[in-house]
Each structure stands twice: as C-alpha cells, then as structure tokens.
C-alpha atoms as a PDB file:
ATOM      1  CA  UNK A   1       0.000   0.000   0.000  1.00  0.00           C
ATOM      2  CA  UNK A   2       1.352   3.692  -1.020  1.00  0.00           C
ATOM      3  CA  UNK A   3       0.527   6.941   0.234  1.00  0.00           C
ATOM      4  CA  UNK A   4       1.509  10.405  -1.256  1.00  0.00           C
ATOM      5  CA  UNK A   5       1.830  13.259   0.369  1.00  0.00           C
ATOM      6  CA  UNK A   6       1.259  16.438  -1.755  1.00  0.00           C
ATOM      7  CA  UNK A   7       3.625  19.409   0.535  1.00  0.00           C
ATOM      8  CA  UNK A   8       5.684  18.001   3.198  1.00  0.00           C
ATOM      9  CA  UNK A   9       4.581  21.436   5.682  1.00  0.00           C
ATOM     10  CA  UNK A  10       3.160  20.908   9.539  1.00  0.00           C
ATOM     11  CA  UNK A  11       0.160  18.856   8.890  1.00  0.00           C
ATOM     12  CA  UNK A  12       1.479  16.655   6.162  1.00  0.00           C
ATOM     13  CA  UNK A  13       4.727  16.139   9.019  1.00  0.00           C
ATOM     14  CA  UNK A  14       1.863  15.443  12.157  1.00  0.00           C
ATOM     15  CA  UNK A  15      -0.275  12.901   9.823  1.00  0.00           C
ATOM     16  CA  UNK A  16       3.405  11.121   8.476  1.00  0.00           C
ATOM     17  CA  UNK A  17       4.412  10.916  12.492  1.00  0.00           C
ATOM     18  CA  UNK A  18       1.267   9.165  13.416  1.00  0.00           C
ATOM     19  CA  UNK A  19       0.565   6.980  10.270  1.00  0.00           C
ATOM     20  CA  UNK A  20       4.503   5.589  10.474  1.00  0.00           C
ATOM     21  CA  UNK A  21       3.883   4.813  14.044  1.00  0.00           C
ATOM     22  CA  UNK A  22       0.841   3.082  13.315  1.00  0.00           C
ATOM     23  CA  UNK A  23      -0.304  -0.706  13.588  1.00  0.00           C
ATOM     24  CA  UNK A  24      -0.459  -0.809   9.975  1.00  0.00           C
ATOM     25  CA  UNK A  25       1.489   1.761   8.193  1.00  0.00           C
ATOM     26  CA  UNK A  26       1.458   1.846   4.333  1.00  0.00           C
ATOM     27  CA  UNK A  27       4.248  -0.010   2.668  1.00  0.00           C
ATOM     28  CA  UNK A  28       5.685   2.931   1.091  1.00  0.00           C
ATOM     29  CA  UNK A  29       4.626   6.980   1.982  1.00  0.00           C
ATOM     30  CA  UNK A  30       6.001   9.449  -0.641  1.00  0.00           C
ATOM     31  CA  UNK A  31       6.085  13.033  -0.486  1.00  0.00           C
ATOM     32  CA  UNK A  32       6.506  15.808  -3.037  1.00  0.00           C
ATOM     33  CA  UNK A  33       8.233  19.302  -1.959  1.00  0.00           C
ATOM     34  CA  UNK A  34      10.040  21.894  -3.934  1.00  0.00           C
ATOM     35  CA  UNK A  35      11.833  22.251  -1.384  1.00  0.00           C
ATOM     36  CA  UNK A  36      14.901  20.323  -0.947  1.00  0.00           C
ATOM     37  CA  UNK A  37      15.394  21.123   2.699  1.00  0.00           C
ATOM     38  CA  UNK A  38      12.188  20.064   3.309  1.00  0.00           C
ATOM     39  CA  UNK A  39      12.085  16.507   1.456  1.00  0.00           C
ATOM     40  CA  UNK A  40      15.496  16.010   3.474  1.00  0.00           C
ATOM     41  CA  UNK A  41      13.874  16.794   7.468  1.00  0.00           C
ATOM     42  CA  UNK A  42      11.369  14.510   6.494  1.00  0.00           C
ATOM     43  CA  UNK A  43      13.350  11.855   5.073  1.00  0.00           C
ATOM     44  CA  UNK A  44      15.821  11.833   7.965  1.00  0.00           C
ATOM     45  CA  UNK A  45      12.701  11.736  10.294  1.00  0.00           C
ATOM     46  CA  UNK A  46      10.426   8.989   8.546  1.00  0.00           C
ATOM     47  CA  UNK A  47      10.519   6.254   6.385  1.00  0.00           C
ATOM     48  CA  UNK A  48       9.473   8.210   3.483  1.00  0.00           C
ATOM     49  CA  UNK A  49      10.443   8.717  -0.237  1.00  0.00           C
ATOM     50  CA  UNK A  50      11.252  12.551  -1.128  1.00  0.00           C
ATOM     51  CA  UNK A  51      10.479  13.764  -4.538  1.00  0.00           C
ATOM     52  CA  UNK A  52      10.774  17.086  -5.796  1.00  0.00           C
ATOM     53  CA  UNK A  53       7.983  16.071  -8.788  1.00  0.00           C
ATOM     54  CA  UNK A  54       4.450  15.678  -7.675  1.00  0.00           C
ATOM     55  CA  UNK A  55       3.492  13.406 -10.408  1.00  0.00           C
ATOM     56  CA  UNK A  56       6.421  10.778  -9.579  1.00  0.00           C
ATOM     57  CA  UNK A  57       5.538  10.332  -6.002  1.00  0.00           C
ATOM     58  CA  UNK A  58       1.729   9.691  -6.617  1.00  0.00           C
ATOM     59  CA  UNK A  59       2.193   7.404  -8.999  1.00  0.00           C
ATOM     60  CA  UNK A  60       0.589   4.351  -7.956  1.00  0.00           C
ATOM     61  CA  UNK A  61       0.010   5.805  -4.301  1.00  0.00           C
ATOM     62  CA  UNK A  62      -3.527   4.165  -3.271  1.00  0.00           C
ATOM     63  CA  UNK A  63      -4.364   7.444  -1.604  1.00  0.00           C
ATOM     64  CA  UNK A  64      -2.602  10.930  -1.955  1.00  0.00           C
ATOM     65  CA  UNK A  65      -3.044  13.436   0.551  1.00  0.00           C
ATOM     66  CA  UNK A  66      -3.409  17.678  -0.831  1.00  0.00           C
ATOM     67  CA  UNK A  67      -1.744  19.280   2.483  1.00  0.00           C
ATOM     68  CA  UNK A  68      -0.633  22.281   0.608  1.00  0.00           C
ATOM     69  CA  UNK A  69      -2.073  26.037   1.182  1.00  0.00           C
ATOM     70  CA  UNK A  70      -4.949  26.716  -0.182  1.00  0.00           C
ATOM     71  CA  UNK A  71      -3.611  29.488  -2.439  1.00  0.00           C
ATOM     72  CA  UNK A  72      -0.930  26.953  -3.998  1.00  0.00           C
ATOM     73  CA  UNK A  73      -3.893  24.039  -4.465  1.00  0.00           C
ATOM     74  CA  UNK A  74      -5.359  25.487  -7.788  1.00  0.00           C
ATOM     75  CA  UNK A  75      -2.290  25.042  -9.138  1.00  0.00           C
ATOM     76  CA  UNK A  76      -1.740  21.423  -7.619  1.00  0.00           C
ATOM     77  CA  UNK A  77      -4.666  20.625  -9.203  1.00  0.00           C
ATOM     78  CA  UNK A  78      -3.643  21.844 -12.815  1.00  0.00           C
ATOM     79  CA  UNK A  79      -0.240  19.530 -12.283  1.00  0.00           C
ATOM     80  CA  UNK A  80      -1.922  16.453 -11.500  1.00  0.00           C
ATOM     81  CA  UNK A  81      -4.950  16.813 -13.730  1.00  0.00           C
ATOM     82  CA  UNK A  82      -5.090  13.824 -15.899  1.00  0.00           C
ATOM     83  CA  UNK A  83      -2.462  12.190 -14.273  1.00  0.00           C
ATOM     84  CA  UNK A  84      -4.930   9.488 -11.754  1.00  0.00           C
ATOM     85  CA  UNK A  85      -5.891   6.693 -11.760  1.00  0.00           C
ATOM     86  CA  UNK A  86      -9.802   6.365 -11.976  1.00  0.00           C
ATOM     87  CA  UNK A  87      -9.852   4.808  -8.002  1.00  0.00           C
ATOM     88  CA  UNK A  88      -7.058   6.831  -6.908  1.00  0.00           C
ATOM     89  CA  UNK A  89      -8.591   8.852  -3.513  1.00  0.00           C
ATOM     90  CA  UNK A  90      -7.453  12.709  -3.041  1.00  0.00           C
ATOM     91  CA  UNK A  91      -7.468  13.657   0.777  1.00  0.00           C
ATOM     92  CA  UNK A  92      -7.739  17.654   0.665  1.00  0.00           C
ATOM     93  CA  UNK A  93      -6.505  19.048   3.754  1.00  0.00           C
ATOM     94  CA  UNK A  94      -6.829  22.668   2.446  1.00  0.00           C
ATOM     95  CA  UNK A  95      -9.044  24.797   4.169  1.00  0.00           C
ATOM     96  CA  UNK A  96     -11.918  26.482   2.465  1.00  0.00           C
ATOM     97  CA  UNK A  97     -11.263  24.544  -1.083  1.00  0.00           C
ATOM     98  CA  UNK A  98     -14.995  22.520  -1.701  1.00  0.00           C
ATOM     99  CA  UNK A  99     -15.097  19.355  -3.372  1.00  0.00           C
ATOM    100  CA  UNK A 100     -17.046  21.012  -5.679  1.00  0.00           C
ATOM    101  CA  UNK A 101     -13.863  22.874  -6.902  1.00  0.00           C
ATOM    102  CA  UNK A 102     -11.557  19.440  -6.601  1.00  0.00           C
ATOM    103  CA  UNK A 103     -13.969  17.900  -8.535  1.00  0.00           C
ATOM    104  CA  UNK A 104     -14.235  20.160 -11.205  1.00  0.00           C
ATOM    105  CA  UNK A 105     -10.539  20.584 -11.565  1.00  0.00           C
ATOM    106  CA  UNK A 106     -10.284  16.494 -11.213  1.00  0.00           C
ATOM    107  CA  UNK A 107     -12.994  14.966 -12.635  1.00  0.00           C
ATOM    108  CA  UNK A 108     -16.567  14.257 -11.734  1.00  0.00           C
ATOM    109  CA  UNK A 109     -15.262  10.703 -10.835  1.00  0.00           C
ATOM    110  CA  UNK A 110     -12.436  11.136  -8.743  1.00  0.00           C
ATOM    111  CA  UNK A 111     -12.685  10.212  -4.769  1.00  0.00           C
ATOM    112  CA  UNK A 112     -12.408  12.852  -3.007  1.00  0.00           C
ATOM    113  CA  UNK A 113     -12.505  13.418   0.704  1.00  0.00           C
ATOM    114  CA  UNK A 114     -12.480  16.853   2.412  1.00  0.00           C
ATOM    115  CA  UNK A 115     -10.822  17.268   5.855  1.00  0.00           C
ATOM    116  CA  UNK A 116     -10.727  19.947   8.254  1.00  0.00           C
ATOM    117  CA  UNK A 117      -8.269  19.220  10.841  1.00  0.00           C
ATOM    118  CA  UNK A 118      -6.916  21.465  13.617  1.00  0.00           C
ATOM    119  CA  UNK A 119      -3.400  22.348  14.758  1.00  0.00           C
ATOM    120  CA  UNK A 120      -3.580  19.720  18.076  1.00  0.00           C
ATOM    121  CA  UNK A 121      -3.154  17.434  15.204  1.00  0.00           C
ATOM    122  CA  UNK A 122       0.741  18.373  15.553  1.00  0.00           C
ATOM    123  CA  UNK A 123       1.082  16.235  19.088  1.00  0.00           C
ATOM    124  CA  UNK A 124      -1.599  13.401  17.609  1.00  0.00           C
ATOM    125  CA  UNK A 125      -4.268  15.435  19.829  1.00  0.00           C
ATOM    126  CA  UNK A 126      -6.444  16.957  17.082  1.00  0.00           C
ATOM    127  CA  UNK A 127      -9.887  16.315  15.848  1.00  0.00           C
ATOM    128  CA  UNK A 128     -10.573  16.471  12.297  1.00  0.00           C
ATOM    129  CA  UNK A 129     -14.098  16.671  10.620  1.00  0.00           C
ATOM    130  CA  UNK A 130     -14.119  14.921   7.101  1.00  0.00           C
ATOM    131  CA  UNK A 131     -16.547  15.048   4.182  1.00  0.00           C
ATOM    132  CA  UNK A 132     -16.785  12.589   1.587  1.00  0.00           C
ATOM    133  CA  UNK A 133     -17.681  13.590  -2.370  1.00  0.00           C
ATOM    134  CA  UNK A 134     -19.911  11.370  -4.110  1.00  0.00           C
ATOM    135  CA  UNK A 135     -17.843   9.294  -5.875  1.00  0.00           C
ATOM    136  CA  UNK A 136     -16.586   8.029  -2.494  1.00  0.00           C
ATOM    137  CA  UNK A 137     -17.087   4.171  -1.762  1.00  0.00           C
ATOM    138  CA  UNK A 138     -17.196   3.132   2.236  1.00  0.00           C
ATOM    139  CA  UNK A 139     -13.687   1.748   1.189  1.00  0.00           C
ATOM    140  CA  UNK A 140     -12.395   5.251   0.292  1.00  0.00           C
ATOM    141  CA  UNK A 141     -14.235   6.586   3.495  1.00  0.00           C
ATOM    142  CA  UNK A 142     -12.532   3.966   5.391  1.00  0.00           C
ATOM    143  CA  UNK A 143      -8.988   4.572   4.436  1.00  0.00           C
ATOM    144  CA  UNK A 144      -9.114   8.655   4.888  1.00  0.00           C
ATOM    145  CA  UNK A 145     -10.253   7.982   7.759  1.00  0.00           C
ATOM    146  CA  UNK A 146      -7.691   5.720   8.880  1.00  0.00           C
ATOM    147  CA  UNK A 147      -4.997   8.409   7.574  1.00  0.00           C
ATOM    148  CA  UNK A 148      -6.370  11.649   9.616  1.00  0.00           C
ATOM    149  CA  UNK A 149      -6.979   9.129  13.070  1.00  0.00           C
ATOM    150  CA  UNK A 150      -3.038   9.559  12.996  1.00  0.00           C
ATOM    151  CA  UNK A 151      -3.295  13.082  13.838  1.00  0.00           C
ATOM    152  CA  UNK A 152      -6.378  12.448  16.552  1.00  0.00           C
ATOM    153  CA  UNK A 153      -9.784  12.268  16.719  1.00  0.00           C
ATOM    154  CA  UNK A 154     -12.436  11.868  13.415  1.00  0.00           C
ATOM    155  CA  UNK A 155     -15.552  12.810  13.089  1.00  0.00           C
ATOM    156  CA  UNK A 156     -17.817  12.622   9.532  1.00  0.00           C
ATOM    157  CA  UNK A 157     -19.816  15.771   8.559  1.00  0.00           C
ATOM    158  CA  UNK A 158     -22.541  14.988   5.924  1.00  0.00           C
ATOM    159  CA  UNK A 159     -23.241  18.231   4.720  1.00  0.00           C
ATOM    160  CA  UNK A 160     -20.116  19.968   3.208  1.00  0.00           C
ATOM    161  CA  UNK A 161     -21.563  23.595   4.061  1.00  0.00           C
ATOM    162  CA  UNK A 162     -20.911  22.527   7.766  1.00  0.00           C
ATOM    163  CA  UNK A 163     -17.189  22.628   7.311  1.00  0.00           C
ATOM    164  CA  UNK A 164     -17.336  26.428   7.621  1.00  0.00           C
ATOM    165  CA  UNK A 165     -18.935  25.355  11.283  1.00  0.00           C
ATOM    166  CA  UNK A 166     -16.380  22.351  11.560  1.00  0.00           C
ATOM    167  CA  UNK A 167     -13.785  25.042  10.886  1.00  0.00           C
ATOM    168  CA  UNK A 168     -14.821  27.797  12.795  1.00  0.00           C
ATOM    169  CA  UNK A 169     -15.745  25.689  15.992  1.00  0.00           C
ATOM    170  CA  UNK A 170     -12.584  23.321  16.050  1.00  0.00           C
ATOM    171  CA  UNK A 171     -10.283  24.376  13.432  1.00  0.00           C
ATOM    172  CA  UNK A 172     -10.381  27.915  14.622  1.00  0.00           C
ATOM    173  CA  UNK A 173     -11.057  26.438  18.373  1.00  0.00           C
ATOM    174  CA  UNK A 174      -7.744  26.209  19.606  1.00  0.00           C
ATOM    175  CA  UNK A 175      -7.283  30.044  19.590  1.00  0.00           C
ATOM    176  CA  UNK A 176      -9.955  30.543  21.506  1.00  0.00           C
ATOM    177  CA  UNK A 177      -8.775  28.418  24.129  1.00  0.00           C
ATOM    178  CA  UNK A 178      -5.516  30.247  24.049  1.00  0.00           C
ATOM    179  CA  UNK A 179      -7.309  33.322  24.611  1.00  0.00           C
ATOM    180  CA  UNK A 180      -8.664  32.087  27.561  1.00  0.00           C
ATOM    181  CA  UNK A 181      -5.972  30.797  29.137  1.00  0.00           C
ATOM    182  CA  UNK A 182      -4.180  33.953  28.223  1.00  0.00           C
ATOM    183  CA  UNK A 183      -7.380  35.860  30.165  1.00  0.00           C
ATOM    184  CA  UNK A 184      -7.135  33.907  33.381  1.00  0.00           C
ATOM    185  CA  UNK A 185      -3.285  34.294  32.993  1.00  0.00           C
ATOM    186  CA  UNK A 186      -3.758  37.964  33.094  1.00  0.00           C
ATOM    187  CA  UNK A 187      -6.845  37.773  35.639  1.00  0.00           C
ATOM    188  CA  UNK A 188      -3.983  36.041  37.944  1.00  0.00           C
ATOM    189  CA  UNK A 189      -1.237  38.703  37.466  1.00  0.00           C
ATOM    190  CA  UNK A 190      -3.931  41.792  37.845  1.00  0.00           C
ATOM    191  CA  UNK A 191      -4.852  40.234  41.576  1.00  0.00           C
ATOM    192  CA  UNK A 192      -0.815  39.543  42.562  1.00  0.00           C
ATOM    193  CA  UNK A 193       0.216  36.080  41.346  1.00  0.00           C
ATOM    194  CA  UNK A 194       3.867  35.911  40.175  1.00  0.00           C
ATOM    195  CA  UNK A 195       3.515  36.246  36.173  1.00  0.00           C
ATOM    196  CA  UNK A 196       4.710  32.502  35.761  1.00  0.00           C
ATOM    197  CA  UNK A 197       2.886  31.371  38.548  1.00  0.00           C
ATOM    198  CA  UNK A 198      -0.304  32.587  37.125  1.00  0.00           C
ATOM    199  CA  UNK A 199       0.293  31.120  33.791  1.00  0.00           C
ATOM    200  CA  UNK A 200       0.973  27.547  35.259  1.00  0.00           C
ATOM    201  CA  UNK A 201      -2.116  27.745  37.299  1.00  0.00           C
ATOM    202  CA  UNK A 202      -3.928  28.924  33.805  1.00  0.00           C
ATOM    203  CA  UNK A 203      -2.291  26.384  31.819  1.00  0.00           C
ATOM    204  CA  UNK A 204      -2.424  23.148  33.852  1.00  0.00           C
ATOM    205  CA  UNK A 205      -6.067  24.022  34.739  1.00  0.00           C
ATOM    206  CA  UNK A 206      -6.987  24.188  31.130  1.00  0.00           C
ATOM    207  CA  UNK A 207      -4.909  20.735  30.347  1.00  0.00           C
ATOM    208  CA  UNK A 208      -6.593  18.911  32.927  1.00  0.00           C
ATOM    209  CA  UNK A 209     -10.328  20.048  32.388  1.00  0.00           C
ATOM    210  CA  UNK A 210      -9.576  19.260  28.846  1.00  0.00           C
ATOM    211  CA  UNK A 211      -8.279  15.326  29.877  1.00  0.00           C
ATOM    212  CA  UNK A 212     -10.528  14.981  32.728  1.00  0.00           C
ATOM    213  CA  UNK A 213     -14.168  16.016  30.091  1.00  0.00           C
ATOM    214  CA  UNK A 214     -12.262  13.247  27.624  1.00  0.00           C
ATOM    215  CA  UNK A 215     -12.243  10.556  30.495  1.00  0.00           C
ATOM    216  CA  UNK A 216     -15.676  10.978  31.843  1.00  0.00           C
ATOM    217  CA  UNK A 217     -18.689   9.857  31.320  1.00  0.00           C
ATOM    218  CA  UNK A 218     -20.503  12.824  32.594  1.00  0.00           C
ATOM    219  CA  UNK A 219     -21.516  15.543  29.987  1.00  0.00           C
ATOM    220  CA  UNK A 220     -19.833  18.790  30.144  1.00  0.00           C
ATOM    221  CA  UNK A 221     -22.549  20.865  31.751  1.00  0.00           C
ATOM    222  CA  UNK A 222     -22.526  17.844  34.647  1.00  0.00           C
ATOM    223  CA  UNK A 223     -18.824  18.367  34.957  1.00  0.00           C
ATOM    224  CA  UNK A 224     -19.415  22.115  35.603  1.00  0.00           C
ATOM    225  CA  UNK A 225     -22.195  21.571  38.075  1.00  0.00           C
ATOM    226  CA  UNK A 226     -20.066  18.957  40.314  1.00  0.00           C
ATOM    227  CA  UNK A 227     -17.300  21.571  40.406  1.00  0.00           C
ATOM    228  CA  UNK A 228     -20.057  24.527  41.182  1.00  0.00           C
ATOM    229  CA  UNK A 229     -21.025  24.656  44.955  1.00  0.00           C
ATOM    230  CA  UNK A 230     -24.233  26.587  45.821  1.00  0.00           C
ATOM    231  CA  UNK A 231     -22.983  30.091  46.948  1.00  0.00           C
ATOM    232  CA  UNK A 232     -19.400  29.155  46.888  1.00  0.00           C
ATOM    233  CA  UNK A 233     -16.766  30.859  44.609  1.00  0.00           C
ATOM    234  CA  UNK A 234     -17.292  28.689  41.484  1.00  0.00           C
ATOM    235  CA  UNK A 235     -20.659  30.076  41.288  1.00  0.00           C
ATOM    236  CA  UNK A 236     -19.886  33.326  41.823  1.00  0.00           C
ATOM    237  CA  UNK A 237     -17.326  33.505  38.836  1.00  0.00           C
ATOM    238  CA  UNK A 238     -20.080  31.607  36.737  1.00  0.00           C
ATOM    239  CA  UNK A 239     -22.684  34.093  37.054  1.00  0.00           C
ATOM    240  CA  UNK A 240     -20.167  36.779  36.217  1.00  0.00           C
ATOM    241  CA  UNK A 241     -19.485  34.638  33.099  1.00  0.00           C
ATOM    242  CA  UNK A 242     -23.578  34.823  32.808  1.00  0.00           C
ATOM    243  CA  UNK A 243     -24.080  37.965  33.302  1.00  0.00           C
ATOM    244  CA  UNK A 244     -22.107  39.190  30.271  1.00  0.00           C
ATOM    245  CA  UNK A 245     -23.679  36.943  28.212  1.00  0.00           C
ATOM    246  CA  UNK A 246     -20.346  34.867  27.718  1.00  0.00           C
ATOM    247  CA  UNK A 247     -22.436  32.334  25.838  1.00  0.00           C
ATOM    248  CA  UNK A 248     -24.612  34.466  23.414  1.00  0.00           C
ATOM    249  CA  UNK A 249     -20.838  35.987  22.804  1.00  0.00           C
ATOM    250  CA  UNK A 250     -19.357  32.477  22.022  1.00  0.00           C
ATOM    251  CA  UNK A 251     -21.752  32.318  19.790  1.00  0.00           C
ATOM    252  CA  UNK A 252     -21.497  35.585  18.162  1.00  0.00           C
ATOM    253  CA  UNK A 253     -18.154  34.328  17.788  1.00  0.00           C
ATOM    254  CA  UNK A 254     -18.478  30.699  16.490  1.00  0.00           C
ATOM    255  CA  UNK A 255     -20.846  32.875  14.085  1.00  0.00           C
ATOM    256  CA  UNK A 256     -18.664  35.046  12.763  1.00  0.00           C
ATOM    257  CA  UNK A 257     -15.792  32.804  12.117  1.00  0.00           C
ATOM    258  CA  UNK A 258     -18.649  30.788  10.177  1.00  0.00           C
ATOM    259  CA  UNK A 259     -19.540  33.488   7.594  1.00  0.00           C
ATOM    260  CA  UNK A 260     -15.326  34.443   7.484  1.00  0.00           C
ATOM    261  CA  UNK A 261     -15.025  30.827   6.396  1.00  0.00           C
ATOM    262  CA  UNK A 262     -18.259  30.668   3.854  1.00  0.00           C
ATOM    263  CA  UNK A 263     -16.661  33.823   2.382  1.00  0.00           C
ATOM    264  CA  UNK A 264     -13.028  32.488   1.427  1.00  0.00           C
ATOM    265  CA  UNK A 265     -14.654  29.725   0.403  1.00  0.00           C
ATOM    266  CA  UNK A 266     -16.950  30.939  -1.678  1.00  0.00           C
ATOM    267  CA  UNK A 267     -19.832  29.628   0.178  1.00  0.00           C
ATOM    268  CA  UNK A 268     -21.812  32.728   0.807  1.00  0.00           C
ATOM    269  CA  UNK A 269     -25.589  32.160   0.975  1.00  0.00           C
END
C-alpha cells in the first residue's frame, strides 16, 4: 500500500508521524516538496520517499493526501490533472477549497474526501471533521479515515456547508482556548500572582479540564455543576461569566468565524 503526500509542511509532518507509528502503516509513503530542505527533514525523520515532482511520487500511491495552502492548491490541481488513476482517492486538507472545486478541476469521478483538521493534530491530539464527495465508496471513506486518526480524533460531517462550522468551531477552536488561558493568565497577574505562577495555574487548569471532560462519562454541563457549589466561589465567577452573556458571545463568535469561512470559500448564501 502507497501513500503520497502532496507538501511536506506541519500537517502533512503530524499525519506522516502518526501513520509511520501506526499498527499498519502503508508499505511505502512518498512526499513531493520543492523544497529540498524540506524533502530532506522529512526523510531523515520517517521512512518516506522525497520527490521534488508531484506526479512521480503519486504514482501508484492508493491514496494521496493535498496538504498544501490553499492558495498553492489550484495550481496542484492543474499539475496532477489527468495524471490518476480512476480509483485513486485525493485527501484535501486545504481549508476552504470545496469538493465542488476538486472535482471540477479532477474529474466528476475522482474520490475525493475533504478534511478539516486542527493544529492539536501536531502532538496526535487533534480532531478532524471529514466530508466525503460522491464518488466516495465506504472503502475510500474507510482509508481517509484511517490516515487523519493519525493526527487524533475523526468525526464525519454529511453536509459539506458545515465545514465552515467544523472550521470555525474546532479548526479555529484552539485560539480561543488560548485566549482564555491567556485571560485567566492575566486575571492572575492583575490580583498579585507571580507572572509565571499565574500562567501555570492557567495552563495546567486548562490541560486537565480538557483530559478529565475526555475521560468521563458525565456531559460537560454535569462536569461544571459537580465543580459549582451553591454560593461558593465557582458560582460566583459563573454568574459573572452569565451575566455578560459569555455564551450568546461564544456564539457571536463561532458565528462570525462561520460566515469568514463561507466567504473564502466561496460559500456565501
């Protein structure tokens, strides 16, 4: 089994990591970069094949993986156009580029699976929302899927005009969490806590809320209620958090980064 990679940059180096260190890695994973230095930190890292010609290293490859900038893929499309085979499956980890534009580049035809994965993915602690086209079979589904679980968590989205949600909830998601632990950082500091002090206490609490929702088998709003004592200090931050309407601005949020998405996509509605 061969898999191509298609830009040898942070995502394509996370998903390489994982997949080599996997049960079942493919027999042979080749990568294309015009960069030299590139093809080399890979090659000294991984078992992989460097090539500085895309159509060499996805010759044959079962599945080939787009993990190139969106602003390069148009013309990674025009390069390998007419150059796959007819069951040959393109994984597009591009943000904002549709199947609907893969597709009309590639070939009604082609396989094609869209994937929205977040920068966690770099430590194999990411979550990545896929879409399939319709010339997918459960096989193709199957295998994408068994190439982005490297870099974390899946999940399937049926409707491609949810990426722009996928995106702006986790893809964008991490940021916002930085924010916040940035805020309570700050919060810390502003009240007399050392600077570093604060930021462990901000940092640590935010790692282990994170591990300890992924572990349980309570539901998030049960976690926050057996942490939240009646009249204690819990509450009294929470209804500060209320009070401003930090979830109608989450939203607002989670909203905007939605349309953002839709419009460098060229999804608007």
């Amino acid at each position: 089994m061969k898999l191509a990679f298609v830009g040898g940059g942070n995502v394509a180096t996370a998903l390489i990591s994982g997949i080599s260190q996997s049960p079942l890695p493919p027999e042979f994973i080749h990568v294309s970069d015009p960069d030299e230095s590139a093809r080399r930190r890979l090659e000294e890292r991984f078992p992989v094949t460097g090539f500085d010609s895309t159509t060499a290293a996805i010759d044959s490859a079962h599945a080939i993986v787009l993990a190139v900038k969106p602003q390069v893929m148009p013309v990674v499309l025009e390069e390998i156009r007419g150059k796959l085979e007819p069951d040959q499956l393109i994984i597009s980890v591009a943000a904002g580029i549709t199947l609907g534009l893969m597709s009309d580049a590639l070939g009604a035809g082609q396989p094609i699976v869209r994937c929205m994965p977040n920068t966690p993915a770099l430590i194999g602690r990411g979550i990545t929302g896929l879409c399939a086209g319709p010339a997918c079979s459960d096989h193709h589904r199957q295998f994408a899927q068994r190439v982005l679980d490297a870099a974390g968590a899946t999940v399937w989205v049926e409707d491609e005009a949810l990426m722009d949600v996928v995106t702006a909830v986790s893809g964008s998601g991490p940021a916002y969490f930085f924010y916040l632990v940035e805020s309570l950082t700050a919060a810390g500091q502003a009240l007399g806590l050392p600077a570093g002090v604060a930021a462990d206490l901000a940092l640590h609490t935010a790692r282990g809320a994170g591990e300890m929702a992924l572990q349980s088998q309570l539901d998030i709003g049960s976690l926050r209620r057996a942490v939240t004592t009646p009249g204690g200090t819990t509450e009294a931050a929470l209804n500060e958090f209320m009070a401003s309407g930090f979830r109608e601005m989450v939203q607002r949020a989670v909203h905007a980064a939605t349309d953002r998405g839709k419009a460098l996509s060229g999804n608007e509605r």
